[in-house]
Protein backbone atom coordinates (compact mmCIF):
# COMPACT_ATOMS: atom_id res chain seq x y z
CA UNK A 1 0.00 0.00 0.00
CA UNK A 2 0.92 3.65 -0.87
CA UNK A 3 -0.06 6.64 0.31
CA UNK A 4 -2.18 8.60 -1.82
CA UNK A 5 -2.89 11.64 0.54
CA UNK A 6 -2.63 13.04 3.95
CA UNK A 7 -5.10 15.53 5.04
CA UNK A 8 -6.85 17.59 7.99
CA UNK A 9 -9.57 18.09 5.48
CA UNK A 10 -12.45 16.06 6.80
CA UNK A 11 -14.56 16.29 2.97
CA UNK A 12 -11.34 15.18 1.47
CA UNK A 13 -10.98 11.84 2.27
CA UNK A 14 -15.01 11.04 1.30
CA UNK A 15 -14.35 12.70 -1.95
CA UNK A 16 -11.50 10.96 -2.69
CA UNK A 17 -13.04 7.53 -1.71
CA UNK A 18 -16.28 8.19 -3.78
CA UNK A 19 -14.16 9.32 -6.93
CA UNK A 20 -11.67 6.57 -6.38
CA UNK A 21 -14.38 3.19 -6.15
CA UNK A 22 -16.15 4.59 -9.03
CA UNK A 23 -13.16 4.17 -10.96
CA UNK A 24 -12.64 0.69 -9.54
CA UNK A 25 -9.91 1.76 -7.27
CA UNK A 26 -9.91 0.27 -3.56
CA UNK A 27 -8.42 2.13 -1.05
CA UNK A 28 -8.25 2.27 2.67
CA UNK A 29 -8.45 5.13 5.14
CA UNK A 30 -5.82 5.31 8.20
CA UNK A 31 -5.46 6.96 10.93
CA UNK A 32 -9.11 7.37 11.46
CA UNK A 33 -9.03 6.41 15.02
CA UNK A 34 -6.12 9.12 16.35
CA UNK A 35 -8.19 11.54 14.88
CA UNK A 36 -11.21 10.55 16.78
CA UNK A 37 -9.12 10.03 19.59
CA UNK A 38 -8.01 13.61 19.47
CA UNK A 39 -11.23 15.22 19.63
CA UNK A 40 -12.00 15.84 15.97
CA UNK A 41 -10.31 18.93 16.03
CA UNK A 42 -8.21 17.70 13.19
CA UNK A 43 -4.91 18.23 14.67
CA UNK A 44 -3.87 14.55 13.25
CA UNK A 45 -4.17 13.90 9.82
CA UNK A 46 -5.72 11.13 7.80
CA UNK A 47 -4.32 8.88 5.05
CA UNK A 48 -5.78 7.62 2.41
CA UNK A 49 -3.95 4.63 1.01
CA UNK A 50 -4.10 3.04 -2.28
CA UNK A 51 -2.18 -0.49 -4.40
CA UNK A 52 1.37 0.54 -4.85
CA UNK A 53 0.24 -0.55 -8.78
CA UNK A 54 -2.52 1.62 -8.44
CA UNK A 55 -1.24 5.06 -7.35
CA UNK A 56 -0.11 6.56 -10.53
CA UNK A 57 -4.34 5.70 -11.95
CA UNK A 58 -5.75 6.86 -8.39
CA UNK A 59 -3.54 10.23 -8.85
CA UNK A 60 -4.71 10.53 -12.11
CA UNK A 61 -8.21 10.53 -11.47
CA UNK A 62 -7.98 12.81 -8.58
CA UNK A 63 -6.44 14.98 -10.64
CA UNK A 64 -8.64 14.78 -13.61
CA UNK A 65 -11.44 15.74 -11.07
CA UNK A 66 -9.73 18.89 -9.68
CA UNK A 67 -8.71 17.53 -6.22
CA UNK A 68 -5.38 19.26 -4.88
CA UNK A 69 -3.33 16.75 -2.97
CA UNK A 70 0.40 16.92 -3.06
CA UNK A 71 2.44 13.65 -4.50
């Protein structure tokens, strides 16, 4: 698994998801629990994770959809 994205941004990581299965791409969320731990104040960010064969297609398609993520 590769990381795809880090983020504070809690509508990031849905997006991202929703975009991301519709072009058959699994992914996986981390991190999810610190950042409940924490409060929600979104101190701690969240990863998204991707196939180390996908990440090139998952960057592609966030890209092609206008979300900013660095990588």
């Amino acid at each position: 698994m590769e990381e795809l994205l880090r983020t504070n941004d809690i509508t990031l990581i849905p997006l991202a998801r929703t975009l991301l299965d519709e072009a058959g791409i699994d992914s996986f969320e981390l991190d999810v629990n610190m950042s409940v731990l924490e409060g929600s104040i979104g101190i701690l960010p969240r990863r998204l994770m991707v196939r180390s064969a996908e990440l090139e297609q998952a960057r592609r398609v966030l890209r092609d959809f206008g979300v900013k993520f660095e990588g």
